[in-house]
N, C-alpha and C. Protein backbone atom coordinates (compact mmCIF):
# COMPACT_ATOMS: atom_id res chain seq x y z
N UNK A 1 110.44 142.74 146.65
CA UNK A 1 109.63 141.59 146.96
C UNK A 1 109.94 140.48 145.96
N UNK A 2 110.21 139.14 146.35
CA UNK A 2 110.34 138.00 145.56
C UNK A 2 109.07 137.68 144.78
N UNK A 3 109.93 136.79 143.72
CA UNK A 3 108.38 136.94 142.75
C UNK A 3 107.96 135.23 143.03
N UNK A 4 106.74 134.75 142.68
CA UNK A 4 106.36 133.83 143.46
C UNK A 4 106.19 132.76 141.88
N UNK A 5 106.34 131.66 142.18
CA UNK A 5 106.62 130.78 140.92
C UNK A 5 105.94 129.61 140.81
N UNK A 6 104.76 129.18 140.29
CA UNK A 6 104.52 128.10 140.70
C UNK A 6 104.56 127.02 139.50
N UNK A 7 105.22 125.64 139.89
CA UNK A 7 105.82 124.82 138.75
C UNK A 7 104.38 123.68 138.96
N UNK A 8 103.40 123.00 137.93
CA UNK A 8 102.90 122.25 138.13
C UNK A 8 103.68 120.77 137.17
N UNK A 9 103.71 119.82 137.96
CA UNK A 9 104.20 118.93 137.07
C UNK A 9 103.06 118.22 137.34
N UNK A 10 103.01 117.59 135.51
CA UNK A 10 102.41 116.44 135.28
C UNK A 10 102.74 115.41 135.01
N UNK A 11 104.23 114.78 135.17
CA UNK A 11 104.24 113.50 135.25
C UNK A 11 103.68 112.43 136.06
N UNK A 12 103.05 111.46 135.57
CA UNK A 12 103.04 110.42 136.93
C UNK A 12 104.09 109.72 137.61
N UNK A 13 105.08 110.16 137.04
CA UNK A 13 106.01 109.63 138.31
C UNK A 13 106.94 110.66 138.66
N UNK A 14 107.01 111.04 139.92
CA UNK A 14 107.26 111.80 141.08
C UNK A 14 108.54 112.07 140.58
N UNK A 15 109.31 111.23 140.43
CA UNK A 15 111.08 111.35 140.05
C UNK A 15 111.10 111.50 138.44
N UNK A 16 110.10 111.53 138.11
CA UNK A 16 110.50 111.20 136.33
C UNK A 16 111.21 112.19 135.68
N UNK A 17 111.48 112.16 134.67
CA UNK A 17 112.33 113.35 133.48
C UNK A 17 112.30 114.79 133.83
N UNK A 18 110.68 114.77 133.73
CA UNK A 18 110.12 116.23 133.45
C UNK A 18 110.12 116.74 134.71
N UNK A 19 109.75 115.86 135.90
CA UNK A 19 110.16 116.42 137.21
C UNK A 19 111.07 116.98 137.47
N UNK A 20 112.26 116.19 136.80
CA UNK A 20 113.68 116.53 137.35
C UNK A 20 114.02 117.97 136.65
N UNK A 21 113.59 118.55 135.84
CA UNK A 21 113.71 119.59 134.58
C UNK A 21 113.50 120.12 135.84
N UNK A 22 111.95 119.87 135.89
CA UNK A 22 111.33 121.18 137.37
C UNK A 22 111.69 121.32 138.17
N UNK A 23 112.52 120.68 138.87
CA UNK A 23 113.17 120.66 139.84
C UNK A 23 114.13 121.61 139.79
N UNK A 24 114.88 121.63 138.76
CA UNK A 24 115.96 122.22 138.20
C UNK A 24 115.65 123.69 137.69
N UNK A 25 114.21 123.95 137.39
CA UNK A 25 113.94 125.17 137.32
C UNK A 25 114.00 126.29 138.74
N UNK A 26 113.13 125.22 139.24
CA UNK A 26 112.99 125.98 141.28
C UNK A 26 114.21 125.89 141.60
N UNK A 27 115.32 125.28 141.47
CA UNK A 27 116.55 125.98 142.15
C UNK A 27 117.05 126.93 141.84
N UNK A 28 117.25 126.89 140.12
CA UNK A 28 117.27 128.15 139.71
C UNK A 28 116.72 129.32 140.49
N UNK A 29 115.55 129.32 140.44
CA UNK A 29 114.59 130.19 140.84
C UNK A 29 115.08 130.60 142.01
N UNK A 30 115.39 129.77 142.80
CA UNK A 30 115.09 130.07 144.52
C UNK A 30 116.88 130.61 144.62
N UNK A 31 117.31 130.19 143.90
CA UNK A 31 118.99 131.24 143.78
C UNK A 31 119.03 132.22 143.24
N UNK A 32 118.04 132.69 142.94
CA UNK A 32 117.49 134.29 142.25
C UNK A 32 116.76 134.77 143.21
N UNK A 33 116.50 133.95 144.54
CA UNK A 33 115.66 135.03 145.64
C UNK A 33 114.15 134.83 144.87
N UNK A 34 113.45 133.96 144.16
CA UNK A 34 112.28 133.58 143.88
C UNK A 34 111.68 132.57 145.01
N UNK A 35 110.28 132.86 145.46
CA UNK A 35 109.53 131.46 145.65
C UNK A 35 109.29 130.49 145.30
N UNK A 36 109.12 129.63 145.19
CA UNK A 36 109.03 128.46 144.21
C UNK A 36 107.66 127.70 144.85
N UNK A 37 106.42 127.32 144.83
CA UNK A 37 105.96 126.02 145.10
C UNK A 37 105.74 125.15 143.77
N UNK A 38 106.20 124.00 144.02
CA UNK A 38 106.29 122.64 142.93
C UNK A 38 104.88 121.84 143.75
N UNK A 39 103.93 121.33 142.35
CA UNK A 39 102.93 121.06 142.58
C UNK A 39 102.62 119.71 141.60
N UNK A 40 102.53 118.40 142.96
CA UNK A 40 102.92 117.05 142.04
C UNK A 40 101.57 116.76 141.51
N UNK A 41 101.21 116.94 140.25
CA UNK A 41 99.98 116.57 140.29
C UNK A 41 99.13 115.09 139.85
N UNK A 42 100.26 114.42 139.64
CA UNK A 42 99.93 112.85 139.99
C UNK A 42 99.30 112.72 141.33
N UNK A 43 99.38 113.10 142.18
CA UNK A 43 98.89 112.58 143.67
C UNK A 43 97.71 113.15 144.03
N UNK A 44 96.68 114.31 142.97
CA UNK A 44 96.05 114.80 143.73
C UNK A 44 94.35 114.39 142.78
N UNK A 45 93.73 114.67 143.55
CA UNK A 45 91.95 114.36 142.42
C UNK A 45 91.58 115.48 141.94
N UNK A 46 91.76 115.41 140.73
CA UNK A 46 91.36 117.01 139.93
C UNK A 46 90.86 115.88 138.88
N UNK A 47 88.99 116.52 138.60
CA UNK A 47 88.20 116.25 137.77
C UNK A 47 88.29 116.92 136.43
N UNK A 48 87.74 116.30 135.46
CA UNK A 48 87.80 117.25 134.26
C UNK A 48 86.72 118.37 133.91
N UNK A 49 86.89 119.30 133.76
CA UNK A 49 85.80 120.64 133.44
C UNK A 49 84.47 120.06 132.98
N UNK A 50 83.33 120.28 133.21
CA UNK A 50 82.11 119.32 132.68
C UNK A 50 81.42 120.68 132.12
N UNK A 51 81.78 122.04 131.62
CA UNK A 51 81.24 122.78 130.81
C UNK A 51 80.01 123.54 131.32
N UNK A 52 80.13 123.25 132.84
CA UNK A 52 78.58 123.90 133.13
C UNK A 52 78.54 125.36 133.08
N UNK A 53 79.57 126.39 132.78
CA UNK A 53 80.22 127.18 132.46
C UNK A 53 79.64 127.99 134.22
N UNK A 54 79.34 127.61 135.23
CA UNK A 54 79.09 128.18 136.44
C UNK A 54 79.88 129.21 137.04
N UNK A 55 81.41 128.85 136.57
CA UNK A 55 82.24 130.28 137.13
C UNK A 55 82.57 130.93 136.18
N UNK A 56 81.63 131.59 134.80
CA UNK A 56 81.14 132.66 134.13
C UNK A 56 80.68 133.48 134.95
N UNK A 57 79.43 132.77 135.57
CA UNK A 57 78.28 133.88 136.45
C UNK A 57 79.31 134.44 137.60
N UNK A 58 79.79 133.54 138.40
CA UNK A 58 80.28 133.45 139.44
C UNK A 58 82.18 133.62 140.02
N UNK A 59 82.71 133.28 139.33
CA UNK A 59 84.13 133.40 139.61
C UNK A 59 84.19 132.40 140.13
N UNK A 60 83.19 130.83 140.15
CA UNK A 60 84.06 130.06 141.56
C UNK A 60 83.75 128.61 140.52
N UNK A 61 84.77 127.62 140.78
CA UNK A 61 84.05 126.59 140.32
C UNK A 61 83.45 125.57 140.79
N UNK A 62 82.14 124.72 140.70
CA UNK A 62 81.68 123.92 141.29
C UNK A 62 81.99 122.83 141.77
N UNK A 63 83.28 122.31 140.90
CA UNK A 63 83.73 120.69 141.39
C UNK A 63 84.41 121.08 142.57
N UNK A 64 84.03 120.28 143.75
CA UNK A 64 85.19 120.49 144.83
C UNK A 64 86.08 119.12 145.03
N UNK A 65 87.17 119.35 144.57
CA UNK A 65 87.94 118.74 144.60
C UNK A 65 89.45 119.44 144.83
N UNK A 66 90.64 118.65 144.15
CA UNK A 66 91.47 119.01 144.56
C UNK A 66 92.45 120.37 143.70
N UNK A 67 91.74 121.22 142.90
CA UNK A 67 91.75 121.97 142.04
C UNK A 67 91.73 122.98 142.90
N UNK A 68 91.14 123.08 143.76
CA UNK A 68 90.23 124.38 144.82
C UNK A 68 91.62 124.93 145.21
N UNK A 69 92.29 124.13 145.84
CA UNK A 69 93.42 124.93 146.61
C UNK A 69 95.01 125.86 145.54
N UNK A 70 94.43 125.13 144.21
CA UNK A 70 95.10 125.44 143.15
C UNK A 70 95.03 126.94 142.91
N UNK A 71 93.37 127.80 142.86
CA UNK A 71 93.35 128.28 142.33
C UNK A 71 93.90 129.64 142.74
N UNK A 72 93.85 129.56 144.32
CA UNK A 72 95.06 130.85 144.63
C UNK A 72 95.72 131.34 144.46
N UNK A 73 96.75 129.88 143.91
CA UNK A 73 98.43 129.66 144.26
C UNK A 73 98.33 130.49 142.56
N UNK A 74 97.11 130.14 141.52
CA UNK A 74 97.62 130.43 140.33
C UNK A 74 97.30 132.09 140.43
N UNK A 75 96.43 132.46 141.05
CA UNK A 75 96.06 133.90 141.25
C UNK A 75 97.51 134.87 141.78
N UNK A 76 98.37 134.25 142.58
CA UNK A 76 99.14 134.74 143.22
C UNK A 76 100.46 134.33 142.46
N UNK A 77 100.67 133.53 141.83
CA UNK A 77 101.45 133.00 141.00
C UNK A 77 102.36 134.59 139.93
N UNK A 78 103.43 134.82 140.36
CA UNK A 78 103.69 136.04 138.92
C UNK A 78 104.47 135.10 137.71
N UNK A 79 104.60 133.87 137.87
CA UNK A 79 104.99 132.82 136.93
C UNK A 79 104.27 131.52 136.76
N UNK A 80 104.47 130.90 135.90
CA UNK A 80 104.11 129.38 135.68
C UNK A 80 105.16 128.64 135.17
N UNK A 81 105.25 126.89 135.25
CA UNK A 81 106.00 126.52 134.74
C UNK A 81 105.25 125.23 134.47
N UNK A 82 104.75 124.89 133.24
CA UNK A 82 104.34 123.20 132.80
C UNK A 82 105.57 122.79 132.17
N UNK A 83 105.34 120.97 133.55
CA UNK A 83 106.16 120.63 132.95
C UNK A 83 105.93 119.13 132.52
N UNK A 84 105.67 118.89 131.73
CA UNK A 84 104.91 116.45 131.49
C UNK A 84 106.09 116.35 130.45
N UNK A 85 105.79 114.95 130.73
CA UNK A 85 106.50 114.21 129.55
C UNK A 85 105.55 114.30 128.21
N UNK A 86 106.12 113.57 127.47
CA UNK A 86 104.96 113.65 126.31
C UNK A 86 104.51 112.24 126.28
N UNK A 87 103.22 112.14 126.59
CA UNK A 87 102.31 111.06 126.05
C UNK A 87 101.24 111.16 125.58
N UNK A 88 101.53 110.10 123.54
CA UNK A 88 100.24 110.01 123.16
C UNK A 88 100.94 111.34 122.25
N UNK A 89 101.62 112.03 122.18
CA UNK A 89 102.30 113.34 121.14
C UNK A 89 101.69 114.29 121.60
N UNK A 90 101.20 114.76 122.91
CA UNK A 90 101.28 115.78 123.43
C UNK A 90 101.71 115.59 125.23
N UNK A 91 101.08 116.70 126.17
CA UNK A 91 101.24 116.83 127.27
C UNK A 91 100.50 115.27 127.64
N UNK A 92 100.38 115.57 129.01
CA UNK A 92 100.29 114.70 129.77
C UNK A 92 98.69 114.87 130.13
N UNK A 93 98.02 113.50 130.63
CA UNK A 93 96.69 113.87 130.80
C UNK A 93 96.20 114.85 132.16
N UNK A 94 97.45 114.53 133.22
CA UNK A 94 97.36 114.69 134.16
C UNK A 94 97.61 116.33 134.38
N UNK A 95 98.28 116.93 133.31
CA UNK A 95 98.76 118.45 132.95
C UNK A 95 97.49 118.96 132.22
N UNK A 96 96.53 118.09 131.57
CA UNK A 96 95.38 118.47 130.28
C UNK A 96 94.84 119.19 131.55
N UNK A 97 94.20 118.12 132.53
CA UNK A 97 93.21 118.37 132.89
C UNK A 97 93.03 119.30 133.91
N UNK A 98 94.33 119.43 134.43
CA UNK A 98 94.44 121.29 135.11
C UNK A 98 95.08 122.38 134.52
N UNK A 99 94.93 121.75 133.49
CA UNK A 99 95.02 123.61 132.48
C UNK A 99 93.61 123.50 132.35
N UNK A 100 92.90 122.56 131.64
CA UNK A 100 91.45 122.51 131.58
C UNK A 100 90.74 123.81 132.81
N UNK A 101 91.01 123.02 133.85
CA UNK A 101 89.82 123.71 135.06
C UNK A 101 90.71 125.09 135.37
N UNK A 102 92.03 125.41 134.62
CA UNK A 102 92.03 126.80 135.21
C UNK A 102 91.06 128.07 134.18
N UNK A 103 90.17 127.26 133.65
CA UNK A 103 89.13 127.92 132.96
C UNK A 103 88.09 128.88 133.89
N UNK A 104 88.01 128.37 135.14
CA UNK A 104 87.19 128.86 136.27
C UNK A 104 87.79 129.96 136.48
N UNK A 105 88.99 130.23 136.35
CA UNK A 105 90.08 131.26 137.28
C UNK A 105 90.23 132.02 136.31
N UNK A 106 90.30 131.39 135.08
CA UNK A 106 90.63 132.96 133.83
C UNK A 106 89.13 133.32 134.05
N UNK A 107 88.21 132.91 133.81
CA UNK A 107 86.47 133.08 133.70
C UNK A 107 86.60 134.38 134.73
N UNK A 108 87.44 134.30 136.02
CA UNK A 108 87.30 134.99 137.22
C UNK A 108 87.86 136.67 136.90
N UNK A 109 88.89 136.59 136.18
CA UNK A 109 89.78 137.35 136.14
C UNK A 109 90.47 137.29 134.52
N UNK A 110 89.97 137.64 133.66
CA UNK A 110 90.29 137.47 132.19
C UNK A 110 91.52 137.83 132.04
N UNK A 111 92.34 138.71 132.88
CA UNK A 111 93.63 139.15 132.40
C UNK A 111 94.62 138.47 133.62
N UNK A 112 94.31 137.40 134.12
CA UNK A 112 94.86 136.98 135.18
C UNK A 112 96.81 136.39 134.88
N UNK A 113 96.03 136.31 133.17
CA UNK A 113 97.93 135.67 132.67
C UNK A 113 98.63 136.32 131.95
N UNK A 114 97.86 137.78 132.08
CA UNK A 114 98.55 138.65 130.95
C UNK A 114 99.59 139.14 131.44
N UNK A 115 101.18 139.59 130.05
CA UNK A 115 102.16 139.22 130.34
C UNK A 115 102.71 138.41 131.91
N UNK A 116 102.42 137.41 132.03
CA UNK A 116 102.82 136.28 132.70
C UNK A 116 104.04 135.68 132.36
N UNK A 117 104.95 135.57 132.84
CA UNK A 117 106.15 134.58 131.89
C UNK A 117 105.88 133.00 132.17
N UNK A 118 106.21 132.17 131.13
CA UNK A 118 105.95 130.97 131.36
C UNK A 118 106.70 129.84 131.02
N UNK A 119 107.36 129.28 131.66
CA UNK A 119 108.12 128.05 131.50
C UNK A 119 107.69 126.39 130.75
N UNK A 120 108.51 126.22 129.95
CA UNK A 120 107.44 124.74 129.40
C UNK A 120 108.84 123.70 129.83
N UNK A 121 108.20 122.84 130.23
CA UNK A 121 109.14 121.26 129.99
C UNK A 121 108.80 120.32 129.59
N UNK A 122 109.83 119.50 128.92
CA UNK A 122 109.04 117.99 128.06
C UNK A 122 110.03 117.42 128.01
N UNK A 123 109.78 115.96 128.68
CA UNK A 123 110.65 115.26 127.73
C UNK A 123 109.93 114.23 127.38
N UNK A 124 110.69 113.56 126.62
CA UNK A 124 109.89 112.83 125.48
C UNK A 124 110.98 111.30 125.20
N UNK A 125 110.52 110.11 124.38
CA UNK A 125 111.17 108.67 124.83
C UNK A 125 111.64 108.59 123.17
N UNK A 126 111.11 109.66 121.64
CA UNK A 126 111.75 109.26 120.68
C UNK A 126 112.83 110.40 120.74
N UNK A 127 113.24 110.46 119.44
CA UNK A 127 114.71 111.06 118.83
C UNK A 127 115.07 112.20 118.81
N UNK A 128 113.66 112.72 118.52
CA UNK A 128 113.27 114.04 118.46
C UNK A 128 111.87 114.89 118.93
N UNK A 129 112.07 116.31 118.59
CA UNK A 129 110.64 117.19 118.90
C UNK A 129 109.71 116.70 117.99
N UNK A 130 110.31 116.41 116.86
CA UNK A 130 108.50 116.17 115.98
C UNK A 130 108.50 114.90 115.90
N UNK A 131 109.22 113.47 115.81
CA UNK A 131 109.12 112.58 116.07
C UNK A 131 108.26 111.75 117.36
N UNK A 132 108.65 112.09 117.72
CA UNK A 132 107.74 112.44 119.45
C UNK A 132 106.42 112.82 119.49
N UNK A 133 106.27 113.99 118.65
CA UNK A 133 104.96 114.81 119.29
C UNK A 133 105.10 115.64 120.20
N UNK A 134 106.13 115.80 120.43
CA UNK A 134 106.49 117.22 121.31
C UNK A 134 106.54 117.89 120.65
N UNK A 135 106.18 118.20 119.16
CA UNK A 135 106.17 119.93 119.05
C UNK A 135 104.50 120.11 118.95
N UNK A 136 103.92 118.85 118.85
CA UNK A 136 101.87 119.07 118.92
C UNK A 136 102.37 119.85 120.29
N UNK A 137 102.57 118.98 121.49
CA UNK A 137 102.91 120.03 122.90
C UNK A 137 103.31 121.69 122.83
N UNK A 138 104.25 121.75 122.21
CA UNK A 138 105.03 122.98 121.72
C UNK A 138 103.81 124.02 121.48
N UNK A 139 103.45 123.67 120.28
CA UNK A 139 102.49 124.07 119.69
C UNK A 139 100.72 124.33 120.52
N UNK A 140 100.57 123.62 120.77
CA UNK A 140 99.24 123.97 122.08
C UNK A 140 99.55 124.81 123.50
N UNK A 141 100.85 124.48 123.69
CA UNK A 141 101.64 125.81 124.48
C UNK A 141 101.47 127.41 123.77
N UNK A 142 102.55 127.30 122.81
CA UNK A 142 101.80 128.51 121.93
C UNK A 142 100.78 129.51 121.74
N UNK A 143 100.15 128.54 121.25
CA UNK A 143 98.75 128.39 121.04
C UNK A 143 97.69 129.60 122.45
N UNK A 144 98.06 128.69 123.67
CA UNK A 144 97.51 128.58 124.75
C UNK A 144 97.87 130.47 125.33
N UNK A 145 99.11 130.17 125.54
CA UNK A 145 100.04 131.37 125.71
C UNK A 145 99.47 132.86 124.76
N UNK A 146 99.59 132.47 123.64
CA UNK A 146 99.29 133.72 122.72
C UNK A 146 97.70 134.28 123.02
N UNK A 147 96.46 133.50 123.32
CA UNK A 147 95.52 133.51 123.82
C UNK A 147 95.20 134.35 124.93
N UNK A 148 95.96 133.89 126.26
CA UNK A 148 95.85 134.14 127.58
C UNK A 148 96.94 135.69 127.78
N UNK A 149 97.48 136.07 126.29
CA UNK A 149 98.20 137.29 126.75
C UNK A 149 99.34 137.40 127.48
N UNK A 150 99.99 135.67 127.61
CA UNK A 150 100.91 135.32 128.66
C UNK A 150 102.49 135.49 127.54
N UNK A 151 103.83 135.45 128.15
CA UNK A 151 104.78 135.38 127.33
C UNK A 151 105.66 134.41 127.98
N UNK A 152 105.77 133.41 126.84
CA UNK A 152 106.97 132.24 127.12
C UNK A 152 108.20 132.45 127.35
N UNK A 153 108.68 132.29 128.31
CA UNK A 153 109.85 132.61 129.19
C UNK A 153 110.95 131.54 128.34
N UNK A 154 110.22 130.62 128.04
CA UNK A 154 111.61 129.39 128.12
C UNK A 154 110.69 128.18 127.62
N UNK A 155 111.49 127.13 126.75
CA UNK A 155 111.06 126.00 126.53
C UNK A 155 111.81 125.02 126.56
N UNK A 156 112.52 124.25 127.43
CA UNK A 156 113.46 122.88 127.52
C UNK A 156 112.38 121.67 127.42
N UNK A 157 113.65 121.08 126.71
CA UNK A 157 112.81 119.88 126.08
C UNK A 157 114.26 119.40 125.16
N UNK A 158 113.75 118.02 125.49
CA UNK A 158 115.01 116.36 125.16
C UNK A 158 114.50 115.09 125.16
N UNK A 159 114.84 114.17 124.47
CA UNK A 159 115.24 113.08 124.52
C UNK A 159 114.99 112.28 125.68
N UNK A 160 114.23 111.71 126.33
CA UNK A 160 114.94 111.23 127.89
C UNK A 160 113.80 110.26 128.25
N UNK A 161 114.34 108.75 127.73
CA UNK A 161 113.15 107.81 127.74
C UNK A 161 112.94 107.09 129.42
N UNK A 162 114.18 106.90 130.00
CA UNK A 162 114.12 106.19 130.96
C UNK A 162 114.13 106.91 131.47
N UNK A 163 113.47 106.80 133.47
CA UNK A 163 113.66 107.16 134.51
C UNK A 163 115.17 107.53 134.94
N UNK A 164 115.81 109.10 134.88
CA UNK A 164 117.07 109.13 135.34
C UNK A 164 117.90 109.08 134.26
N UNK A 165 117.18 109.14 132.79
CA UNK A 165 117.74 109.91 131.66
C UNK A 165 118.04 111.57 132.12
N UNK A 166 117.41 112.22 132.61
CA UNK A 166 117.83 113.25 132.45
C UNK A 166 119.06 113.68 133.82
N UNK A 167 119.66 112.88 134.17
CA UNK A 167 120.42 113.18 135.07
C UNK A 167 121.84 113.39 134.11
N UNK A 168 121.42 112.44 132.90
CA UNK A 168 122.73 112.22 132.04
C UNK A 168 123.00 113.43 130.97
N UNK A 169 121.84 114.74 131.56
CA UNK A 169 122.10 115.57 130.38
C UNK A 169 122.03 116.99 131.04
N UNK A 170 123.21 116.83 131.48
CA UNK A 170 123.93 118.34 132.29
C UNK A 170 123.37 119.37 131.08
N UNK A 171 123.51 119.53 129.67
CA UNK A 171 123.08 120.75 128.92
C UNK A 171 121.64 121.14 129.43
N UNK A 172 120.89 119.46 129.27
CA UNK A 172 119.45 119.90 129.84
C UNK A 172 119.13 120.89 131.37
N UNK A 173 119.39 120.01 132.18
CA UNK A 173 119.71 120.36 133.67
C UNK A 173 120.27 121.99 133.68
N UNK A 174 121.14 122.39 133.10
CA UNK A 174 121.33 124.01 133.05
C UNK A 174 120.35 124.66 132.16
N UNK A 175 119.84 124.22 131.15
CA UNK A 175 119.11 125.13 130.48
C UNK A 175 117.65 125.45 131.72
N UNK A 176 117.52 124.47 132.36
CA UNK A 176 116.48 124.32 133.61
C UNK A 176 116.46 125.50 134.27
N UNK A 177 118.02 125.20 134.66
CA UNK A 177 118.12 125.92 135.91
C UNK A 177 118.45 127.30 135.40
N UNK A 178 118.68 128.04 134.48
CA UNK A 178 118.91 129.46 133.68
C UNK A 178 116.98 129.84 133.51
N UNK A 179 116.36 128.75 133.31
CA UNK A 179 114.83 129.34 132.68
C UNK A 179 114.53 129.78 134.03
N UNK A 180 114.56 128.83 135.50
CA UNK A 180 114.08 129.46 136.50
C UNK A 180 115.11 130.62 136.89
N UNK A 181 116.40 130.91 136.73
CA UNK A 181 117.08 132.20 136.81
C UNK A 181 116.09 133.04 136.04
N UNK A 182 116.23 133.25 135.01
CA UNK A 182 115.18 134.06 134.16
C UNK A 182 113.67 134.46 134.55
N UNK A 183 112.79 133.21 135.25
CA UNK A 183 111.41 133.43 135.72
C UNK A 183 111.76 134.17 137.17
N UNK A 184 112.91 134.21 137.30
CA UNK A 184 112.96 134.77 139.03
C UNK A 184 113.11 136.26 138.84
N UNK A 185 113.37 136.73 137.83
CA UNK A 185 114.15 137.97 137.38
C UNK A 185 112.78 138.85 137.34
């Protein structure tokens, strides 16, 4: 049985850097006989967690919004892959705030990410990882991962300020596409 992969990107723009990473992961993937769904999450309304801690009692969470249909895909998910640019020296807000609400879904299922493999992507507009603030990212990945019992598969991450920087960095683009070889495995 294929293993099922789901990439959330948080860039706001559809074509941007970190997209293209992800992109580059799911082919990987899907040439390993993996599933892949890529999940743009610029386009969708996901609220931020308001702490009512309701899917403690319950397993479910109260905001209905656009999180709901998320929480399957992560249940069924035997991988993850975050992938934002870095803004502000970490992830993306748009990546914060649905790791945030998959608080409902671990609440549901406490071991839901254990050994999980997990993919990270970043790119970033200075010189470097700590110049940037991509390793604060790095680091709350970590962090996050060591917590949830999950194991980091892979971490790509570069340089890549403009839109269609990362087309110019074939090393990047394969290391992509080897992490989703690897998450397919």
């Amino acid at each position: 049985m294929s293993r099922k992969i789901l990439v959330l990107k948080g860039s706001p723009r559809e074509k941007g850097n970190s997209s293209v990473l992800a992109d580059h992961v799911a082919a990987g993937a899907r040439m390993s006989g993996a599933q892949v769904e890529s999940i743009f999450l610029q386009n969708l309304s996901i609220h931020p967690c308001d702490g009512c801690d309701f899917c403690v009692e319950t397993g479910a969470c109260v905001i209905k919004d656009d999180m709901q249909p998320i929480y399957p895909k992560l249940l069924a998910a035997d991988a993850l892959v975050f992938a934002s640019p870095i803004y502000w020296f970490t992830y993306s807000a748009q990546l914060k705030t649905c790791i945030d609400r998959m608080y409902a879904v671990w609440n549901f299922k406490k071991d839901i990410f254990k050994g999980k493999p997990i993919g990270i992507l970043l790119s970033y507009g200075d010189d470097d990882l700590e110049s940037s603030g991509g390793i604060n990212a790095v680091h709350t990945f970590e962090t996050m991962v060591r917590f949830l019992q999950a194991d980091i598969a892979g971490i790509v991450h570069g340089s890549m300020s403009d839109v269609g920087d990362a087309d110019k960095r074939p090393e990047l683009l394969e290391q992509a596409r080897q992490l989703g070889v690897r998450l397919a495995g």
